[in-house]
Every structure is written in structure tokens, then in C-alpha cells.
PDB file of N, CA and C in Angstrom:
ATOM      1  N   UNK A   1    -223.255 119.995  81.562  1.00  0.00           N
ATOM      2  CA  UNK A   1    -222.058 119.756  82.345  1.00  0.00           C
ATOM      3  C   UNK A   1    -220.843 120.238  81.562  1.00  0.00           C
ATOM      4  N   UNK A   2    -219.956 120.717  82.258  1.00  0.00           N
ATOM      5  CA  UNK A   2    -218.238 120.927  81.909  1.00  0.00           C
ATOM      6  C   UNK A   2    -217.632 120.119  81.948  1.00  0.00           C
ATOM      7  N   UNK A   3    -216.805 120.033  80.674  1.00  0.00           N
ATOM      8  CA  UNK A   3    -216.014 118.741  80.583  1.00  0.00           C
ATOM      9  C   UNK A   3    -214.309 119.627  80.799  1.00  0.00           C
ATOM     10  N   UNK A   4    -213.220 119.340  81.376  1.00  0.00           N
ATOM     11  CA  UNK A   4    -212.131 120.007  81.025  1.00  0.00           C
ATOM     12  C   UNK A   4    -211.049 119.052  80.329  1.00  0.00           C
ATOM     13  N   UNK A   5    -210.273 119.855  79.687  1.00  0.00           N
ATOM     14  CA  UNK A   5    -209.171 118.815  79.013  1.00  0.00           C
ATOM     15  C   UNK A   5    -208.744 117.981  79.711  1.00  0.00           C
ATOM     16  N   UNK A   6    -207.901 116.820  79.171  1.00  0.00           N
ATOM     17  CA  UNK A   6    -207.782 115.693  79.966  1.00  0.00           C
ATOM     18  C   UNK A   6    -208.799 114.868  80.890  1.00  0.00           C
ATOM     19  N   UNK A   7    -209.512 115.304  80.556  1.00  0.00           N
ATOM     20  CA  UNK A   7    -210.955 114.363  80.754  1.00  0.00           C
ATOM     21  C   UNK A   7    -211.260 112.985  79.980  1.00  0.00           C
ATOM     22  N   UNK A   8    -211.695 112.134  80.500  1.00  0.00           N
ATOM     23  CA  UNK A   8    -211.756 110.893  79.436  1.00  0.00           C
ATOM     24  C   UNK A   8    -213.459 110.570  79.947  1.00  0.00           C
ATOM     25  N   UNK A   9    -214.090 110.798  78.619  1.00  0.00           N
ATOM     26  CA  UNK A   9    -215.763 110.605  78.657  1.00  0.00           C
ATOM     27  C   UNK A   9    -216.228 109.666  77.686  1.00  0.00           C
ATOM     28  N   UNK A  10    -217.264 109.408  78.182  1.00  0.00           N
ATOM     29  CA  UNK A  10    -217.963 108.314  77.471  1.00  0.00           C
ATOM     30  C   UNK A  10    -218.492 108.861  76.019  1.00  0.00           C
ATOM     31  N   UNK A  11    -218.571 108.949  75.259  1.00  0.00           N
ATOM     32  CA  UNK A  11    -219.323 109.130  74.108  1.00  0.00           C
ATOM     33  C   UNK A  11    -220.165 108.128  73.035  1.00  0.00           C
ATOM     34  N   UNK A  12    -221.706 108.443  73.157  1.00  0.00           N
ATOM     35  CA  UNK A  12    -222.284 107.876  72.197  1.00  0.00           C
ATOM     36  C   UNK A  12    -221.914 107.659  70.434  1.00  0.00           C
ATOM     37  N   UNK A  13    -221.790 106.993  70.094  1.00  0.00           N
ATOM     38  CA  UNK A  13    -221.100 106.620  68.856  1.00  0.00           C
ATOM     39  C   UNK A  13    -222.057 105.773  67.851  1.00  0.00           C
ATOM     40  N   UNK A  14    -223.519 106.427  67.510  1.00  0.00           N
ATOM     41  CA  UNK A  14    -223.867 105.638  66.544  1.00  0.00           C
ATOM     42  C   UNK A  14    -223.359 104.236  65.390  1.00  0.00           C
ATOM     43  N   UNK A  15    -224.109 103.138  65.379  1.00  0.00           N
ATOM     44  CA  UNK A  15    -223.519 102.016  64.920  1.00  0.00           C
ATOM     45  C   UNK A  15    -224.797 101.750  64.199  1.00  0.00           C
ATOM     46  N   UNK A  16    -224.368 101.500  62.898  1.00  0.00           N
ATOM     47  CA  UNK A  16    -225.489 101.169  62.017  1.00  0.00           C
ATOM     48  C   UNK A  16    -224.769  99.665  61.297  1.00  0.00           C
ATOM     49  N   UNK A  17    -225.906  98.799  61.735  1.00  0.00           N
ATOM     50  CA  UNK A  17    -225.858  97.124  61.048  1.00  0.00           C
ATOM     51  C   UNK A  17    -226.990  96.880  60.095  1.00  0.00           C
ATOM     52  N   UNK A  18    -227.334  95.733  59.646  1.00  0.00           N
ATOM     53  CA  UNK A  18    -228.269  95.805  58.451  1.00  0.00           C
ATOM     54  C   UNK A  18    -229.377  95.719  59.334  1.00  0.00           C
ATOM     55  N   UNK A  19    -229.699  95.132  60.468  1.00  0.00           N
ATOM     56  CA  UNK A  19    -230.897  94.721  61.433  1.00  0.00           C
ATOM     57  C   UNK A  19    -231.108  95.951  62.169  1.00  0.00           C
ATOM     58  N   UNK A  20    -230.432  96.820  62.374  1.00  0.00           N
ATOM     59  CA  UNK A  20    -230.438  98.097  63.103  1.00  0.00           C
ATOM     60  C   UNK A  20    -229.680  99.236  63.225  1.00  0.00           C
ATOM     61  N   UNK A  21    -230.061 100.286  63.733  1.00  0.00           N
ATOM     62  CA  UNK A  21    -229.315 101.062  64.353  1.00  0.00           C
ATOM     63  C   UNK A  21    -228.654 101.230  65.991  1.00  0.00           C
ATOM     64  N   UNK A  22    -227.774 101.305  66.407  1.00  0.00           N
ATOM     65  CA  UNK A  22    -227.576 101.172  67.945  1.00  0.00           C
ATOM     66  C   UNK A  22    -226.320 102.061  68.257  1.00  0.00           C
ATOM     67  N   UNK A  23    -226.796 102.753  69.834  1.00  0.00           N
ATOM     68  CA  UNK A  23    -225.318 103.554  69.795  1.00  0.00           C
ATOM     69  C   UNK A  23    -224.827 102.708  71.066  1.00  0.00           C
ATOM     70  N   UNK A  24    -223.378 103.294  71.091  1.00  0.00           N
ATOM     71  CA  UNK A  24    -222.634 102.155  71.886  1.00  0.00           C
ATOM     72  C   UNK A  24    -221.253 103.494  72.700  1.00  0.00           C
ATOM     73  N   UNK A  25    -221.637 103.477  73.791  1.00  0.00           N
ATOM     74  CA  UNK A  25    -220.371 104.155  74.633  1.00  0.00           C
ATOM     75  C   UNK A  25    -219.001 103.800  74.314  1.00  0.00           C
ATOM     76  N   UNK A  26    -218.637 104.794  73.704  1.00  0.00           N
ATOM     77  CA  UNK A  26    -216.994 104.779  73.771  1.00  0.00           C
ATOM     78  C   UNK A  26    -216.168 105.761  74.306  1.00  0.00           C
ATOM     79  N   UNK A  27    -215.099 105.514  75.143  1.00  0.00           N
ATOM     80  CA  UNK A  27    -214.307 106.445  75.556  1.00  0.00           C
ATOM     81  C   UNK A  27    -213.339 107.383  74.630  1.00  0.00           C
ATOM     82  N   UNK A  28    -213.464 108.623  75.224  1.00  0.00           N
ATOM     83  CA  UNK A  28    -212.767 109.547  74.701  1.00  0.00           C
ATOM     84  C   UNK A  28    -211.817 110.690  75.218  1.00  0.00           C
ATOM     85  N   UNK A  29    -211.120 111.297  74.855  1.00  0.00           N
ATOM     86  CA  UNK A  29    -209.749 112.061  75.696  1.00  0.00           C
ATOM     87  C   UNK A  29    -210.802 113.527  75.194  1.00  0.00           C
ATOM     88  N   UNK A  30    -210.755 114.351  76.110  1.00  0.00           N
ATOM     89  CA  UNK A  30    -211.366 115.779  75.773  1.00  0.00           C
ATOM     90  C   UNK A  30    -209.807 116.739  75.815  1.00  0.00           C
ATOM     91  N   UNK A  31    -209.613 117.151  74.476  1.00  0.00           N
ATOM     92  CA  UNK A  31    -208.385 117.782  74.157  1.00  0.00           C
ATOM     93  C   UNK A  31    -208.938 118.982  74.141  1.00  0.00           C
ATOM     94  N   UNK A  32    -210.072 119.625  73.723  1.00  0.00           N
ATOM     95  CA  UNK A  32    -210.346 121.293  73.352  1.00  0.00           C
ATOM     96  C   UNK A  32    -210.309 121.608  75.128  1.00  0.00           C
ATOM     97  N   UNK A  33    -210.188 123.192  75.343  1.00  0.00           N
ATOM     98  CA  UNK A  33    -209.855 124.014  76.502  1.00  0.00           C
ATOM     99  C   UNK A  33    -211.277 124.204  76.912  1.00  0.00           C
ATOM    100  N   UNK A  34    -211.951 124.003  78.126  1.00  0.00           N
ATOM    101  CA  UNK A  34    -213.270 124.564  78.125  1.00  0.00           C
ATOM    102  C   UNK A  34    -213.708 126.302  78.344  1.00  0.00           C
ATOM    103  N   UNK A  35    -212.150 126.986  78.551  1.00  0.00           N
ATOM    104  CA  UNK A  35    -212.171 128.591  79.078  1.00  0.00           C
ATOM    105  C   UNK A  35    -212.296 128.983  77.161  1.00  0.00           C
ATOM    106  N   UNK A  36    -212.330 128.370  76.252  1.00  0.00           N
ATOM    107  CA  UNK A  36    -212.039 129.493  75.678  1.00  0.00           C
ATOM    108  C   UNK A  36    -213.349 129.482  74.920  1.00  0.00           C
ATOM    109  N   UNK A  37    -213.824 130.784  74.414  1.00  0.00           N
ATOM    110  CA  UNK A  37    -215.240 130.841  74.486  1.00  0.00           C
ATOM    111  C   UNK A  37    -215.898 130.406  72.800  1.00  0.00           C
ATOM    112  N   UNK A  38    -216.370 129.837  72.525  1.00  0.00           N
ATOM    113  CA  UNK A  38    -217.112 129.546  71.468  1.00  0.00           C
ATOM    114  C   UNK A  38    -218.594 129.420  70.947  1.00  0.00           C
ATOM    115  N   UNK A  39    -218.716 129.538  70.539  1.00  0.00           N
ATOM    116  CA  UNK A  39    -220.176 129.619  69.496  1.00  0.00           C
ATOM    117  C   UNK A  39    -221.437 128.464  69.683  1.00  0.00           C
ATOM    118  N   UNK A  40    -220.928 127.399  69.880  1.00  0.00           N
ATOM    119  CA  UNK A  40    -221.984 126.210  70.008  1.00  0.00           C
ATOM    120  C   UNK A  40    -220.888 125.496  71.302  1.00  0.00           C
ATOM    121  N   UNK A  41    -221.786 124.725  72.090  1.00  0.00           N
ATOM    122  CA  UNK A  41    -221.238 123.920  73.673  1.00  0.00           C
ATOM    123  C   UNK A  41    -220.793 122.593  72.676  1.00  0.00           C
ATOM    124  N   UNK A  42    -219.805 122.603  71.859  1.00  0.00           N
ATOM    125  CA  UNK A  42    -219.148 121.918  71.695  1.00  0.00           C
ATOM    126  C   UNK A  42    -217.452 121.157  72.054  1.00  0.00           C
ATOM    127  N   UNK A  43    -217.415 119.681  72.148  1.00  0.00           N
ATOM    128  CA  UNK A  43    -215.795 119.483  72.671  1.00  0.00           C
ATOM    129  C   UNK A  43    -215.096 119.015  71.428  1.00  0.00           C
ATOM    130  N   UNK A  44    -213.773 119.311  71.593  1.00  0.00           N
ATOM    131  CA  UNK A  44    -213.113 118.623  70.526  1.00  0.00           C
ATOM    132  C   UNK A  44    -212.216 117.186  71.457  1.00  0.00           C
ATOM    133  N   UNK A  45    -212.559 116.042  70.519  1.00  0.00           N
ATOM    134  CA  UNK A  45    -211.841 114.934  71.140  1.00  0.00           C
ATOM    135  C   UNK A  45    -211.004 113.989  70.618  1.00  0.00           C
ATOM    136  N   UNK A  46    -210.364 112.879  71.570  1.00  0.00           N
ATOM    137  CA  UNK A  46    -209.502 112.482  70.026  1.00  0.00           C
ATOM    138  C   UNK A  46    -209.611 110.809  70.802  1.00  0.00           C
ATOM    139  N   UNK A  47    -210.321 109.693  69.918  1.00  0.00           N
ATOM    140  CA  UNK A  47    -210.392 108.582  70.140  1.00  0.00           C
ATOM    141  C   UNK A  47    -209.496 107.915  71.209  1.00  0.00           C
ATOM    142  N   UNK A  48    -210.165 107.097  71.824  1.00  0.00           N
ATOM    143  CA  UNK A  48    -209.292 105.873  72.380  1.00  0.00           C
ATOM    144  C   UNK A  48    -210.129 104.639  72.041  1.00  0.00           C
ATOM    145  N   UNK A  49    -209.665 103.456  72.301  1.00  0.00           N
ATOM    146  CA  UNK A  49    -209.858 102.163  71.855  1.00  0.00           C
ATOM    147  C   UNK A  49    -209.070 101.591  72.204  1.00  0.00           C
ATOM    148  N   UNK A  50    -209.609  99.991  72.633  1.00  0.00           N
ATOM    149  CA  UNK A  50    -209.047  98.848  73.227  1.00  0.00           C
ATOM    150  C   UNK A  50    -208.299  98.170  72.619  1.00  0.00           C
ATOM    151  N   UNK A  51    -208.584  97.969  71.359  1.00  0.00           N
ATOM    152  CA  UNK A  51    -207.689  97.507  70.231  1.00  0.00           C
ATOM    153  C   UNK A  51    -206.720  97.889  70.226  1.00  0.00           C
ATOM    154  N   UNK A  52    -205.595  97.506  70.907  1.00  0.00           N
ATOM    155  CA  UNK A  52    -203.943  97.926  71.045  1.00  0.00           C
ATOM    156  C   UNK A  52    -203.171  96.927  69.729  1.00  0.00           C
ATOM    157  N   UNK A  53    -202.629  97.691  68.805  1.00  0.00           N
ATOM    158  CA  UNK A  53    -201.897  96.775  68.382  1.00  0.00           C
ATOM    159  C   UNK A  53    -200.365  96.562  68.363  1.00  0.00           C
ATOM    160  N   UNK A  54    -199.266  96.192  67.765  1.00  0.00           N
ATOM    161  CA  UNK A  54    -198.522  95.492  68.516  1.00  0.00           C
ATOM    162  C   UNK A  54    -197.715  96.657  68.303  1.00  0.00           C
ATOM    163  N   UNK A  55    -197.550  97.141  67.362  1.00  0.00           N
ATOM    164  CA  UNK A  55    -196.780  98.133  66.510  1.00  0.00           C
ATOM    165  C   UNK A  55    -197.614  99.742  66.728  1.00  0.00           C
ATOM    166  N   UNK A  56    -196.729 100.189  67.966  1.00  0.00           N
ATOM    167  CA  UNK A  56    -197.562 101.805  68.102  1.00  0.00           C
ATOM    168  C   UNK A  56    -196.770 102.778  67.147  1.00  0.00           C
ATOM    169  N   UNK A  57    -197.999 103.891  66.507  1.00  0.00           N
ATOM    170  CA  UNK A  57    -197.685 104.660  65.774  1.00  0.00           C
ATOM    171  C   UNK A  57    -197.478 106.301  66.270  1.00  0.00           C
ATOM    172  N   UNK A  58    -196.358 107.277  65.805  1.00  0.00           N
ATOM    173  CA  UNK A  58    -196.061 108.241  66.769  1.00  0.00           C
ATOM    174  C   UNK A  58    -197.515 108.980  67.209  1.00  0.00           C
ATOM    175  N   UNK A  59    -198.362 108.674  66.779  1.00  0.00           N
ATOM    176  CA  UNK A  59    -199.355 110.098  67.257  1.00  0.00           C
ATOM    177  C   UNK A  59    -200.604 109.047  68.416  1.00  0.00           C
ATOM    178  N   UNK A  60    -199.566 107.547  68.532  1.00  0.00           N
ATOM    179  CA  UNK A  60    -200.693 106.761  69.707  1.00  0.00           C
ATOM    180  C   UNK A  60    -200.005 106.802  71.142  1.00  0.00           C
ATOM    181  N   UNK A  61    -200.919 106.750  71.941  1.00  0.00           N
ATOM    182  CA  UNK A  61    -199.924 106.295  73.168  1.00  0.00           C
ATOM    183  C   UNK A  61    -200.860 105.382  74.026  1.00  0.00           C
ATOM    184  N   UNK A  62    -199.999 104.503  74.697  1.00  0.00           N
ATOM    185  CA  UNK A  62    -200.603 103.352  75.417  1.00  0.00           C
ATOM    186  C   UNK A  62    -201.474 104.064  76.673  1.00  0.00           C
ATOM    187  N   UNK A  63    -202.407 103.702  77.444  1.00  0.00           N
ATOM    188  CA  UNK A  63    -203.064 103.976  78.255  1.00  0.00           C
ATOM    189  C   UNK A  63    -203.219 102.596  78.819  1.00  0.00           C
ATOM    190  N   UNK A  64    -202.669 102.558  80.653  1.00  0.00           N
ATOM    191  CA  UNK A  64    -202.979 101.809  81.249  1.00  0.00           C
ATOM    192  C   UNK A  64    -204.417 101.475  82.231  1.00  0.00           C
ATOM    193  N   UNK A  65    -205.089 100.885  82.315  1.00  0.00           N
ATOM    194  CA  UNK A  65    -206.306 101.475  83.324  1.00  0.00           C
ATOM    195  C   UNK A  65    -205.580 101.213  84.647  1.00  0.00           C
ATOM    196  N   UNK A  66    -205.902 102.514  85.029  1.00  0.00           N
ATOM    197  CA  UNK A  66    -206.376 102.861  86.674  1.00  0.00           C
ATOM    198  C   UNK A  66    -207.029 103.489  86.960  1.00  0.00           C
ATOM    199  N   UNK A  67    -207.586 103.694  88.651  1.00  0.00           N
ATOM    200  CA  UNK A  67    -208.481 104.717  88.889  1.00  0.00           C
ATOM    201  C   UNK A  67    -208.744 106.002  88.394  1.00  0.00           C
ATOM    202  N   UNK A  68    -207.529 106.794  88.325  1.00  0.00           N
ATOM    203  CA  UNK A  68    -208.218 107.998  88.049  1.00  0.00           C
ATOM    204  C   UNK A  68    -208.509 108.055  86.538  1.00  0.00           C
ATOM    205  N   UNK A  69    -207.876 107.136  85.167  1.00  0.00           N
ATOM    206  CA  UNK A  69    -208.454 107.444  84.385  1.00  0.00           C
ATOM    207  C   UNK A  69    -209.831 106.720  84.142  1.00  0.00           C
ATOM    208  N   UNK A  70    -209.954 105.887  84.877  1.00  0.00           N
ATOM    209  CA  UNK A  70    -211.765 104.884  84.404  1.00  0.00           C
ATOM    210  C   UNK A  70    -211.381 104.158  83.464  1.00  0.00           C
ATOM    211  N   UNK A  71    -210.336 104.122  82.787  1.00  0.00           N
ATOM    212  CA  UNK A  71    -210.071 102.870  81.941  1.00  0.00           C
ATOM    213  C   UNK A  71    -210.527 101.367  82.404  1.00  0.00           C
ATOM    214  N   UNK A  72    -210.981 100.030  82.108  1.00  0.00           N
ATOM    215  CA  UNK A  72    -211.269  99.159  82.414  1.00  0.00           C
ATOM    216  C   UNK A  72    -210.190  98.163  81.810  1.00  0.00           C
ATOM    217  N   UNK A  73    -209.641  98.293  80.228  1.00  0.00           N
ATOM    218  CA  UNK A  73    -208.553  97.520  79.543  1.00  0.00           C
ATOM    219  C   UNK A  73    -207.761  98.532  79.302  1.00  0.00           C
ATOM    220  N   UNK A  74    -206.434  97.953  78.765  1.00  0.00           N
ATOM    221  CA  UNK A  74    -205.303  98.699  78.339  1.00  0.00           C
ATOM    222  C   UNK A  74    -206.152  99.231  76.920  1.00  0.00           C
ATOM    223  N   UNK A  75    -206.070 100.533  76.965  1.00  0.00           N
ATOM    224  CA  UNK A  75    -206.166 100.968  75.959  1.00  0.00           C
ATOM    225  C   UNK A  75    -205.608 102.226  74.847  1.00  0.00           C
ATOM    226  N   UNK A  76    -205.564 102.073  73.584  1.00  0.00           N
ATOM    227  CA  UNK A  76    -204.849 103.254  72.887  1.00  0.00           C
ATOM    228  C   UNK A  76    -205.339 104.481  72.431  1.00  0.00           C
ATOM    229  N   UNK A  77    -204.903 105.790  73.000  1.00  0.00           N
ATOM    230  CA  UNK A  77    -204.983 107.370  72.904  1.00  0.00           C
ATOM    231  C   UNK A  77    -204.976 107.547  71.334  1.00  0.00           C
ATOM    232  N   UNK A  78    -205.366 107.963  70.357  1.00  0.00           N
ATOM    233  CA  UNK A  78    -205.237 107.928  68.837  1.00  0.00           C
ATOM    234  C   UNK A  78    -205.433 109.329  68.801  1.00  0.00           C
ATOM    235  N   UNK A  79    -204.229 110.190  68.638  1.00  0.00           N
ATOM    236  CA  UNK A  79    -204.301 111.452  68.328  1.00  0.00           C
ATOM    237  C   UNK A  79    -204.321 111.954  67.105  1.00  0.00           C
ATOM    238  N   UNK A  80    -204.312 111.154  65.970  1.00  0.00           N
ATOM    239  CA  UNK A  80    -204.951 110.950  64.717  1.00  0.00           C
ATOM    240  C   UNK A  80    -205.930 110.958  64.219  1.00  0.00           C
ATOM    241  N   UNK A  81    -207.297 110.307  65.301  1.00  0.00           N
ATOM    242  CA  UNK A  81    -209.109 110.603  64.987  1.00  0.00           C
ATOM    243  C   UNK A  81    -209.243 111.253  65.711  1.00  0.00           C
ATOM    244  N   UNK A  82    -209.026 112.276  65.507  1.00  0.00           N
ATOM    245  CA  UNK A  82    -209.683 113.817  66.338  1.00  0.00           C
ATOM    246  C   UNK A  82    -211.382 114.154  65.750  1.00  0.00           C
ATOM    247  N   UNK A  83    -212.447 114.470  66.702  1.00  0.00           N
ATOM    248  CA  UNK A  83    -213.580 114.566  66.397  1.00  0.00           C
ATOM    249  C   UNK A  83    -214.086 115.734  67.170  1.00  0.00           C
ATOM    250  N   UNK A  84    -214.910 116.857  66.935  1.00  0.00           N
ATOM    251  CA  UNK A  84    -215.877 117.878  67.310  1.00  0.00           C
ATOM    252  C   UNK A  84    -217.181 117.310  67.176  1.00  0.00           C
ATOM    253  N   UNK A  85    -217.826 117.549  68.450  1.00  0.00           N
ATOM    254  CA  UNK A  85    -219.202 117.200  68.603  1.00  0.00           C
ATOM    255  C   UNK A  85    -219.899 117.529  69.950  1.00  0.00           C
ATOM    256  N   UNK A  86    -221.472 117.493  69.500  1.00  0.00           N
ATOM    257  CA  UNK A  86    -221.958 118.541  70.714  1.00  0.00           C
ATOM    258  C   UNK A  86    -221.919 117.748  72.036  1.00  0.00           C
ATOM    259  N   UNK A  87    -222.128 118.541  72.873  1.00  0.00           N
ATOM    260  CA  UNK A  87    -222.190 118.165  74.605  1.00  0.00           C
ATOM    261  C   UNK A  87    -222.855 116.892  74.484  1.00  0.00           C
ATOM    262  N   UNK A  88    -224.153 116.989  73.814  1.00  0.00           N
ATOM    263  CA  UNK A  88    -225.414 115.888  74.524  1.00  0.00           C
ATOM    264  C   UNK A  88    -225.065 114.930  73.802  1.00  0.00           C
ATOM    265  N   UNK A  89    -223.453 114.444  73.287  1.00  0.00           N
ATOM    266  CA  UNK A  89    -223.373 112.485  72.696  1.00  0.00           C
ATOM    267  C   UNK A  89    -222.420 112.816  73.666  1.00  0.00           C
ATOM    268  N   UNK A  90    -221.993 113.455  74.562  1.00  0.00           N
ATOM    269  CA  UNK A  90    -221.438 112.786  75.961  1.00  0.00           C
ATOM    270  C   UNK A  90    -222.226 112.249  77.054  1.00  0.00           C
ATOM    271  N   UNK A  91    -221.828 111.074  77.160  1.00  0.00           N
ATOM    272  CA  UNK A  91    -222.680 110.666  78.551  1.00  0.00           C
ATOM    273  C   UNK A  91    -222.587 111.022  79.857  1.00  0.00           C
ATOM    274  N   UNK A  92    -220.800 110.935  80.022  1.00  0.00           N
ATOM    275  CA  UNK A  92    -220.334 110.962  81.504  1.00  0.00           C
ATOM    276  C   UNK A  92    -218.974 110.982  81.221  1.00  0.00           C
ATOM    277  N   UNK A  93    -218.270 111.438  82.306  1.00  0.00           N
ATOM    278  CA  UNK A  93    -216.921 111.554  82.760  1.00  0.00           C
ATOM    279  C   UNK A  93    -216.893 110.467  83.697  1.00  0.00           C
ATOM    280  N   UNK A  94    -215.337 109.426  82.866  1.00  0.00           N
ATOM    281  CA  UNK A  94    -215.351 108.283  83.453  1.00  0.00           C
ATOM    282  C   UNK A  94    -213.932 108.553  84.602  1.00  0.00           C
ATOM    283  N   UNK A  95    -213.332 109.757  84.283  1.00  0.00           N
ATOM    284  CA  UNK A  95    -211.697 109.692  84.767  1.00  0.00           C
ATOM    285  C   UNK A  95    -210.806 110.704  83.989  1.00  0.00           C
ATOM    286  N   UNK A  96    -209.684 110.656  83.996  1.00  0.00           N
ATOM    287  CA  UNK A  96    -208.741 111.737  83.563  1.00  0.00           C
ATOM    288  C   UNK A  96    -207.293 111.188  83.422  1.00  0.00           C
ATOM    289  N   UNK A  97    -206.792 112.049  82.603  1.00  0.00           N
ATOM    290  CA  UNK A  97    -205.184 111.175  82.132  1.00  0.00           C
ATOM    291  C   UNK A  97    -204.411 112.440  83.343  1.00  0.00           C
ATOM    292  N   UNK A  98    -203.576 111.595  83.809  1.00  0.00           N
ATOM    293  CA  UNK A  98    -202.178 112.417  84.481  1.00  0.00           C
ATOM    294  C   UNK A  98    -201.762 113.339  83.462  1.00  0.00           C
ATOM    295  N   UNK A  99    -200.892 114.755  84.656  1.00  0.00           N
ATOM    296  CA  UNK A  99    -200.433 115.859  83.662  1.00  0.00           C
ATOM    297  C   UNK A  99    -199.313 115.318  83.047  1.00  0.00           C
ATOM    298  N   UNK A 100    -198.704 113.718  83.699  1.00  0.00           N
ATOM    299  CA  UNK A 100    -197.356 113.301  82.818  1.00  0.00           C
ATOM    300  C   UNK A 100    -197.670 113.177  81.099  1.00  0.00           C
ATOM    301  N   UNK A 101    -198.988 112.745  81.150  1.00  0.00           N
ATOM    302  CA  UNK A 101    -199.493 111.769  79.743  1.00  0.00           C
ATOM    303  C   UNK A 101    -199.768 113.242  78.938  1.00  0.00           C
ATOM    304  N   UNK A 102    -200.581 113.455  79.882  1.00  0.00           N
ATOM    305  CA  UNK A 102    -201.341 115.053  78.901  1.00  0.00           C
ATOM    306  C   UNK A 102    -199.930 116.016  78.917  1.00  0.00           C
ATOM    307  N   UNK A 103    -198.631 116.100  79.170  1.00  0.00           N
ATOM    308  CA  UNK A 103    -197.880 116.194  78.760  1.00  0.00           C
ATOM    309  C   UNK A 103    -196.975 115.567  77.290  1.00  0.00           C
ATOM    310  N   UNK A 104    -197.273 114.356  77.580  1.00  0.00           N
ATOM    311  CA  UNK A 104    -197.410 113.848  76.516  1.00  0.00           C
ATOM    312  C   UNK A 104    -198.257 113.846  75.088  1.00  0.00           C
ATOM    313  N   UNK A 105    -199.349 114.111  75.538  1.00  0.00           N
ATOM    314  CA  UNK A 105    -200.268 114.247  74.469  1.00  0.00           C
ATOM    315  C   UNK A 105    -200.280 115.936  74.020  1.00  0.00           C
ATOM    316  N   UNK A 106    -199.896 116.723  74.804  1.00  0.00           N
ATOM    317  CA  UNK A 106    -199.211 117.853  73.783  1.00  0.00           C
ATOM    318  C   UNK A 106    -198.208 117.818  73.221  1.00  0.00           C
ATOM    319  N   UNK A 107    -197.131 117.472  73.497  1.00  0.00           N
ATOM    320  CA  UNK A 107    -196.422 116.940  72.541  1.00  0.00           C
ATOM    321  C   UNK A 107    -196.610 116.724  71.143  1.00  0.00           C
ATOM    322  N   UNK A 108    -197.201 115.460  71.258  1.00  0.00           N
ATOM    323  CA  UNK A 108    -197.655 115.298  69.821  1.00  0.00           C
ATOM    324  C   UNK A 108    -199.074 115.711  69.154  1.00  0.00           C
ATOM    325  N   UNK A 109    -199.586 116.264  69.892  1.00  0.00           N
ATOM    326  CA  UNK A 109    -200.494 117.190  68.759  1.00  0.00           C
ATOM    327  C   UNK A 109    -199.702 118.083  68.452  1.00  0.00           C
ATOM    328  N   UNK A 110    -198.574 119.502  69.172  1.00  0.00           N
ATOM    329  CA  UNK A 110    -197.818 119.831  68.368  1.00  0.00           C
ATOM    330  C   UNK A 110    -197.367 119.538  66.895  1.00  0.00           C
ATOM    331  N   UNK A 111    -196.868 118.185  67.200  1.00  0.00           N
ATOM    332  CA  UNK A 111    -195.974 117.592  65.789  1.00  0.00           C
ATOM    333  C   UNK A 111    -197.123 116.878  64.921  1.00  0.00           C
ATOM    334  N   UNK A 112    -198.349 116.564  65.062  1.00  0.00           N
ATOM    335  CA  UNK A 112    -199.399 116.444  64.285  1.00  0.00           C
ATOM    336  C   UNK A 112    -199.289 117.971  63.642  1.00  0.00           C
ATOM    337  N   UNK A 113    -199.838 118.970  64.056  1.00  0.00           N
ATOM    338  CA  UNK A 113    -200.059 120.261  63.656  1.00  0.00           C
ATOM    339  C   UNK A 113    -199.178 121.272  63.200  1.00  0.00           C
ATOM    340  N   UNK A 114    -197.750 120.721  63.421  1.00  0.00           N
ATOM    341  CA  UNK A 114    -196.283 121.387  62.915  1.00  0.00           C
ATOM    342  C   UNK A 114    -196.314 122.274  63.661  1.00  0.00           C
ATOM    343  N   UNK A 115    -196.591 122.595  65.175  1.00  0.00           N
ATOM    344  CA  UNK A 115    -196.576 124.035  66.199  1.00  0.00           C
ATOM    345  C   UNK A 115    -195.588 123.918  66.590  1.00  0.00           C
ATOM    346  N   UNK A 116    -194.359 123.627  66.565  1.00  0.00           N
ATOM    347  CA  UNK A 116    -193.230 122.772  67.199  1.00  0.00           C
ATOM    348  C   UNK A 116    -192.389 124.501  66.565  1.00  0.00           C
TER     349      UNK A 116
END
């Protein structure tokens, strides 16, 4: 499957405890372009998490749930853990951020990356 930017997908996320191993779905923002052509069917992505804390930092932004993104809790965009990884630890496409946000979220990968 094709994922396109501004996509928010589930991703398997290995979790290792002393009793086991277990992976556990977590949502993720798909920031890489899917037109541009590369070498291995890989996405580049950049965390979200429920854990909002009180004090946001410039490269987070709040995410409210609604329909079109599949969010379930308020949760935070972390354009700071950016991750590459192959197609098959995506599960599914839960939803998508508005072009206001993903306006937003170029933004500051810009000023993460000094493209400004």
C-alpha cells in the first residue's frame, strides 16, 4: 500500500520487557513524499503520542482527535523523533492531518533543518 504525506498510520513499535517481547501500534505522521523515487519502499515519519505535556516545545504541536485524523486522545506531533522504516511495520492508515497543520508542520521542519 501507498502511504502519502500527511497521513497518520499505525506503526508497529517493538517493546521489549523482562517477561517478553511485544509490539504495540502507535500512531504516526508520514512526512517523506511518496512521488519521489527511492531505493527500498521505505517512509520517513515523525512520532506522535498521547502524552501531552503541559509545556509544548517549538518542534511539537497539539493534535486534536477528529474524524479525519483517527486520533482517539489529544495527542502530540513530535517533529523531533523523526524515524525511517520499511512499509511492512505499518499496519494501516488511521486518518490525515489538515493542509492547515501540515502547513504547520512544514514550517517547522524547515527551522529543525535551517531551510528557512
Amino acid at each position: 500500500m501507498t502511504y502519502n504525506r500527511g497521513d497518520i498510520v499505525v506503526v508497529k513499535f517493538p517493546f521489549v520487557t523482562r517477561e517478553k517481547e511485544t509490539q504495540k501500534g502507535r500512531p504516526a505522521l508520514v512526512i517523506s513524499d511518496p512521488d519521489v523515487t527511492r531505493r527500498y519502499n521505505d517512509y520517513t515519519l515523525a512520532a506522535i503520542t498521547s502524552k501531552v505535556p503541559e509545556d509544548i516545545m517549538e518542534l511539537e504541536i497539539i493534535l486534536e482527535p477528529d474524524k479525519s485524523n483517527g486520533l482517539i486522545k489529544k495527542s502530540l506531533l513530535r517533529l523531533d523523533f523523526i524515524m525511517t522504516i520499511p512499509s511492512e511495520l505499518i499496519s494501516r492508515k488511521i486518518g490525515e492531518l489538515s493542509h492547515e497543520i501540515l502547513r504547520e508542520v512544514d514550517k517547522k521542519l524547515r527551522f529543525l533543518f535551517k531551510l528557512t
